[in-house]
C-alpha atoms as a PDB file:
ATOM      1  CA  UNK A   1      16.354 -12.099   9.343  1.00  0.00           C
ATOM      2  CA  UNK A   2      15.968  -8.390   9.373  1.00  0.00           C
ATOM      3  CA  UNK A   3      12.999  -7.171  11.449  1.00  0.00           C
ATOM      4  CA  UNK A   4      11.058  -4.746   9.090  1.00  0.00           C
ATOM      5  CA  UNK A   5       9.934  -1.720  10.817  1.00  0.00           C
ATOM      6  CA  UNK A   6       6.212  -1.073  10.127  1.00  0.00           C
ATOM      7  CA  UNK A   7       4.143   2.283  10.450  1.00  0.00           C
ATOM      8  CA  UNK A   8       0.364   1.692  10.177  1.00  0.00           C
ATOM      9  CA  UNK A   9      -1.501   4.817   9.247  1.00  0.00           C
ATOM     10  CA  UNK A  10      -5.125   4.863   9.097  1.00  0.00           C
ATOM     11  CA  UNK A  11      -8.170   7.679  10.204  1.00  0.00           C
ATOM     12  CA  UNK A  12      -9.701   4.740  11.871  1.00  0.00           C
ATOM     13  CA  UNK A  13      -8.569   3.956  15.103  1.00  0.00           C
ATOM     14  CA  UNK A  14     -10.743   0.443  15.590  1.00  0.00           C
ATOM     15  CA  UNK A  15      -8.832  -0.590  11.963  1.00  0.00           C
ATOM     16  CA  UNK A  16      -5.442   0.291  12.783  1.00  0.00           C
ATOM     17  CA  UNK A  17      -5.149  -1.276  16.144  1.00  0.00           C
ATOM     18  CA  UNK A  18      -6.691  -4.423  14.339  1.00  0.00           C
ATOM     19  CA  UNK A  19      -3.553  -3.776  11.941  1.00  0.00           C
ATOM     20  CA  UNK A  20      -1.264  -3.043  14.727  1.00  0.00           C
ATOM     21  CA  UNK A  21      -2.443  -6.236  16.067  1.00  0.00           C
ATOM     22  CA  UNK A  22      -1.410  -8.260  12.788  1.00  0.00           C
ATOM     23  CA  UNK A  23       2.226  -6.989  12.720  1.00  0.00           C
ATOM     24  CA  UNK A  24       3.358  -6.354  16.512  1.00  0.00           C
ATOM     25  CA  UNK A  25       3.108 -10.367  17.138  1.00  0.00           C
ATOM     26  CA  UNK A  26       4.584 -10.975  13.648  1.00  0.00           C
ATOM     27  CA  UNK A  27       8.543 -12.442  14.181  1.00  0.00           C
ATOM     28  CA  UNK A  28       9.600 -10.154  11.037  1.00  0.00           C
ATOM     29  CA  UNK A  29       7.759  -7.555  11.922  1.00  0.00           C
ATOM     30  CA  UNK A  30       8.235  -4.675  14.838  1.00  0.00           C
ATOM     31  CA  UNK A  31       5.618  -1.875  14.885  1.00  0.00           C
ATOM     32  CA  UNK A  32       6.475   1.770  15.149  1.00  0.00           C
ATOM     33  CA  UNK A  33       4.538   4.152  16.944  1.00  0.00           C
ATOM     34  CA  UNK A  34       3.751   7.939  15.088  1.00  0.00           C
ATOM     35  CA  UNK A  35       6.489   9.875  16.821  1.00  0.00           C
ATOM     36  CA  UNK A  36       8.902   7.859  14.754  1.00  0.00           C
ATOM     37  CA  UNK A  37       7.326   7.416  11.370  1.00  0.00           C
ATOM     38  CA  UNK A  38      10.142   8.785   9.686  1.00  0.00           C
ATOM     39  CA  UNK A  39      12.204   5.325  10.493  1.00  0.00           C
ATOM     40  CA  UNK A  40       9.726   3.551   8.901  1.00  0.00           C
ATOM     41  CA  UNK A  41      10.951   1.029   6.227  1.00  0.00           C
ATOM     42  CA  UNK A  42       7.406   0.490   5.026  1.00  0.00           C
ATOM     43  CA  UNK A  43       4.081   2.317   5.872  1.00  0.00           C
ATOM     44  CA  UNK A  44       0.304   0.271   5.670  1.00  0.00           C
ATOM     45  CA  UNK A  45      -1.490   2.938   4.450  1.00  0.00           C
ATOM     46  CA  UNK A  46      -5.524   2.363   4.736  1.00  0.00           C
ATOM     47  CA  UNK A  47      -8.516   4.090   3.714  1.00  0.00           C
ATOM     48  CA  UNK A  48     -11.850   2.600   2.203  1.00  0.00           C
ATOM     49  CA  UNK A  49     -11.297   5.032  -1.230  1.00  0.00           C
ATOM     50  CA  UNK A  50      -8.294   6.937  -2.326  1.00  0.00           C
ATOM     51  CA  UNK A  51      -8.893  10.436  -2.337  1.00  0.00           C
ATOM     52  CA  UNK A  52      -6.772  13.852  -1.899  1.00  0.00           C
ATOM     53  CA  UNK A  53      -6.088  13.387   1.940  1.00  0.00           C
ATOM     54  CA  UNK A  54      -4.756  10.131   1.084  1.00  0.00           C
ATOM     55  CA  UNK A  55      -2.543  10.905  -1.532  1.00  0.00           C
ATOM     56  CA  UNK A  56      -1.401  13.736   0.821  1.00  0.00           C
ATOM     57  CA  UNK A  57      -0.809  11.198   3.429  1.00  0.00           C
ATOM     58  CA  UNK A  58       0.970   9.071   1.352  1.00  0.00           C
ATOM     59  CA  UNK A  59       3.180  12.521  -0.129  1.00  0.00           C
ATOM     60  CA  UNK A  60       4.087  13.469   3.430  1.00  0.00           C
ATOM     61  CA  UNK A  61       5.025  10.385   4.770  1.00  0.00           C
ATOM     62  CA  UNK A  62       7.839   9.541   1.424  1.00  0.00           C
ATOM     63  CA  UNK A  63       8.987  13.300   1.835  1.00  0.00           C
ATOM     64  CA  UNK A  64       9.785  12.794   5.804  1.00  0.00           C
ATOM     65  CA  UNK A  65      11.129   9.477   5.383  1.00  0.00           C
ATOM     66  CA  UNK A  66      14.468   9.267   6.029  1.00  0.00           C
ATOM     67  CA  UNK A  67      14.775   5.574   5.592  1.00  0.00           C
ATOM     68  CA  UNK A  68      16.624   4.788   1.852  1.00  0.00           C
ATOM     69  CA  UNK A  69      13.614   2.834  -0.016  1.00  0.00           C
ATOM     70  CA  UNK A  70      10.632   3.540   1.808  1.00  0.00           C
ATOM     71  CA  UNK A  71       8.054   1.378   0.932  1.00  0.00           C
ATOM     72  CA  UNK A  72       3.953   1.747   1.192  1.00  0.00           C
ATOM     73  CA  UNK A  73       1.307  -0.741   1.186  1.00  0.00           C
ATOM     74  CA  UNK A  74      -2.360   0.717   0.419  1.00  0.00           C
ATOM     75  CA  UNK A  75      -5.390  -1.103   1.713  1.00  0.00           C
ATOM     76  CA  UNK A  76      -8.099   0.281   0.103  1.00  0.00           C
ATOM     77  CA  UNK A  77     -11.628  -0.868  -1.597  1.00  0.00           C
ATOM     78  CA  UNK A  78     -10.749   1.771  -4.312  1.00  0.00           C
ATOM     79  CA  UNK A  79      -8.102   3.702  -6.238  1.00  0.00           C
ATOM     80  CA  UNK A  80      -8.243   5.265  -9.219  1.00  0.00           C
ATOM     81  CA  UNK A  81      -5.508   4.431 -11.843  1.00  0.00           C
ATOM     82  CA  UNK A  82      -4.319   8.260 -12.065  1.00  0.00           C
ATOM     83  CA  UNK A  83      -4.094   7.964  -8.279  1.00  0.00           C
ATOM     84  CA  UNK A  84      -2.181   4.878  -8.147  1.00  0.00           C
ATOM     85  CA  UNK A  85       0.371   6.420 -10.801  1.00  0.00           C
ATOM     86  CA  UNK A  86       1.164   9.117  -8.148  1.00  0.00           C
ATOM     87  CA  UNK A  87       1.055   7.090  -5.135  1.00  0.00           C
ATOM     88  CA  UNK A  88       3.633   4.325  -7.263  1.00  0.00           C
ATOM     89  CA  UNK A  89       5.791   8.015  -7.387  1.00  0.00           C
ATOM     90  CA  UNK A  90       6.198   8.253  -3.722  1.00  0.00           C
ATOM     91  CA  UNK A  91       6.651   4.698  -2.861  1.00  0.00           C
ATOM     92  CA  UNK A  92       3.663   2.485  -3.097  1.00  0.00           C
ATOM     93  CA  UNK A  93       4.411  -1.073  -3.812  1.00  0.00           C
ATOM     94  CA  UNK A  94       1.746  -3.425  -3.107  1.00  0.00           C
ATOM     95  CA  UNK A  95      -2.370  -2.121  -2.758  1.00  0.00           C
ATOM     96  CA  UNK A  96      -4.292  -4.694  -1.107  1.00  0.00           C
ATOM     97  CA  UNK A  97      -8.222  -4.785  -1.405  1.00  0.00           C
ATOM     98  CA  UNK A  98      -9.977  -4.387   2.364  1.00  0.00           C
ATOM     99  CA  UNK A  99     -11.742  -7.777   1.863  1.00  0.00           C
ATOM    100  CA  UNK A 100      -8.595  -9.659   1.274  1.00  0.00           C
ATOM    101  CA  UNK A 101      -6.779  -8.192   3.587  1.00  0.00           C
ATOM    102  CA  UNK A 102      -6.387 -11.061   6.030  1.00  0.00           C
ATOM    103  CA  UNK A 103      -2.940 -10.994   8.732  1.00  0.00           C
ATOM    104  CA  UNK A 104      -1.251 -13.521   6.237  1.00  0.00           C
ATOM    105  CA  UNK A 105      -2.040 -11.383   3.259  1.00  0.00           C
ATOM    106  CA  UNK A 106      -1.063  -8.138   4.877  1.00  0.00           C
ATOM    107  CA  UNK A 107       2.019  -9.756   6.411  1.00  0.00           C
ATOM    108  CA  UNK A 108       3.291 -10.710   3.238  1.00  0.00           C
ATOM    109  CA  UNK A 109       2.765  -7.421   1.559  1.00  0.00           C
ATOM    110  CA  UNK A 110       4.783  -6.045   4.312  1.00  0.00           C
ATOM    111  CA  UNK A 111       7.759  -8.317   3.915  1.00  0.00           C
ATOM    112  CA  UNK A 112       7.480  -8.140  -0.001  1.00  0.00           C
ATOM    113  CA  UNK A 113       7.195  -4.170  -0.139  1.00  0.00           C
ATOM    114  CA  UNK A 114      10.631  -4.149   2.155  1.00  0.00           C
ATOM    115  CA  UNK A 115      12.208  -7.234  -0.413  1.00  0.00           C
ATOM    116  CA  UNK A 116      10.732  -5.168  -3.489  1.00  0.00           C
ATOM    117  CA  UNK A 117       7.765  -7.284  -4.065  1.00  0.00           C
ATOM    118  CA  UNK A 118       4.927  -6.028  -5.597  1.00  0.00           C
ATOM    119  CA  UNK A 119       1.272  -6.995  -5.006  1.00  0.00           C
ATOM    120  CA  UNK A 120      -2.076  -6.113  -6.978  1.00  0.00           C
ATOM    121  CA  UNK A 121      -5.227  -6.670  -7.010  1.00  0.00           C
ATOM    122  CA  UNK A 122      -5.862  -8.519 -10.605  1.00  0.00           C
ATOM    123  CA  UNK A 123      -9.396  -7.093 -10.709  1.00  0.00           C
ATOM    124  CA  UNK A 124      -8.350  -3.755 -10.247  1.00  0.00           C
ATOM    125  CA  UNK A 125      -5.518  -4.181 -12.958  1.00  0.00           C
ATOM    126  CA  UNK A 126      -8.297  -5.335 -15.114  1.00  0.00           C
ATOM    127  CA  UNK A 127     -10.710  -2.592 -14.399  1.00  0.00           C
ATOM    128  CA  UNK A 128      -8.344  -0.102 -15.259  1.00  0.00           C
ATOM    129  CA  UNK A 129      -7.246  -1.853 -19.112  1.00  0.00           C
ATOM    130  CA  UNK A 130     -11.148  -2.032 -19.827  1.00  0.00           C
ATOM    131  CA  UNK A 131     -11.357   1.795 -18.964  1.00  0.00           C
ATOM    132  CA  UNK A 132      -8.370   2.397 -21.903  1.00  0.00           C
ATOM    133  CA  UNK A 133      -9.207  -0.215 -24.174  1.00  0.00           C
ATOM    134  CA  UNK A 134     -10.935   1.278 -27.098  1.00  0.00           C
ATOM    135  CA  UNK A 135     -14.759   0.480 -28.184  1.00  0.00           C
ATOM    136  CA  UNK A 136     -14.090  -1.669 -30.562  1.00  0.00           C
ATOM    137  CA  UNK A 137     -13.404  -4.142 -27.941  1.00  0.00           C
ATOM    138  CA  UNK A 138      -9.972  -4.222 -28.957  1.00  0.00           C
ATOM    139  CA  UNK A 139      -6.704  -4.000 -26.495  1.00  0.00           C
ATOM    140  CA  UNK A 140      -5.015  -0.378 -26.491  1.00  0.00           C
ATOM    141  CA  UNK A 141      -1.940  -1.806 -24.777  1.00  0.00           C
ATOM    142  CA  UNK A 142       0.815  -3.164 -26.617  1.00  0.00           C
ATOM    143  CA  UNK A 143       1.355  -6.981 -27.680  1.00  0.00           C
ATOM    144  CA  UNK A 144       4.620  -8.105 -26.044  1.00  0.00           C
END
């Protein structure tokens, strides 16, 4: 199997060495330090909400990439849907919520971001349809 290199990215030291500490013992995994974040086949992105220096993160990290595909995994407690549309524009595949984001779950994101796997948050895809659907209580999005 193909080891999938991994750039963890966080403004939180204590967090991303606990991240770091998920994926460097991980067999499908290898960790990459900063000085080579442009190799990086998929980046764990964290922060407790989305904001502008996130997305900017994010921005900068798909526009130095030189890897074909580059893939991002968000662990966040909060992201706005505008902000996920953008973030989806520069690679983001999979957001995980902080809470859930045990070494299983954030291993498998990893692996499933680099296999084009995508993983959400179902509450968060529901919060956002309740924010468009109209007050009638019915469903703006179409039947399929």
């Amino acid at each position: 199997m193909e080891l999938v290199r991994v750039l963890v990215t966080t403004s939180d030291p204590v967090t991303g060495a606990g991240l770091a500490s998920y994926l460097e013992d991980h067999p499908s995994t290898t960790l990459l330090p900063k000085e080579k974040s442009t190799e990086a086949d998929v980046c764990v992105v964290v922060d407790d909400h989305v904001g502008t220096a996130t997305l900017t993160r994010m921005e900068n990290l798909a526009r130095r990439s030189t890897t074909a595909g580059m893939r991002m995994v968000l662990i966040t407690d909060l992201i706005q849907e505008q902000q996920f549309l953008r973030a989806v524009h520069w690679g983001l595949s999979s957001v995980l919520l902080r809470k859930e984001a045990e070494r299983e779950r954030v291993v498998k994101a990893v692996i499933g971001a680099h296999t084009a796997r995508a993983e959400m948050p179902p509450v968060m895809i529901a919060g956002w349809q309740s924010t468009c659907a109209p007050s009638s209580g019915t469903s703006s999005l179409p039947e399929s």
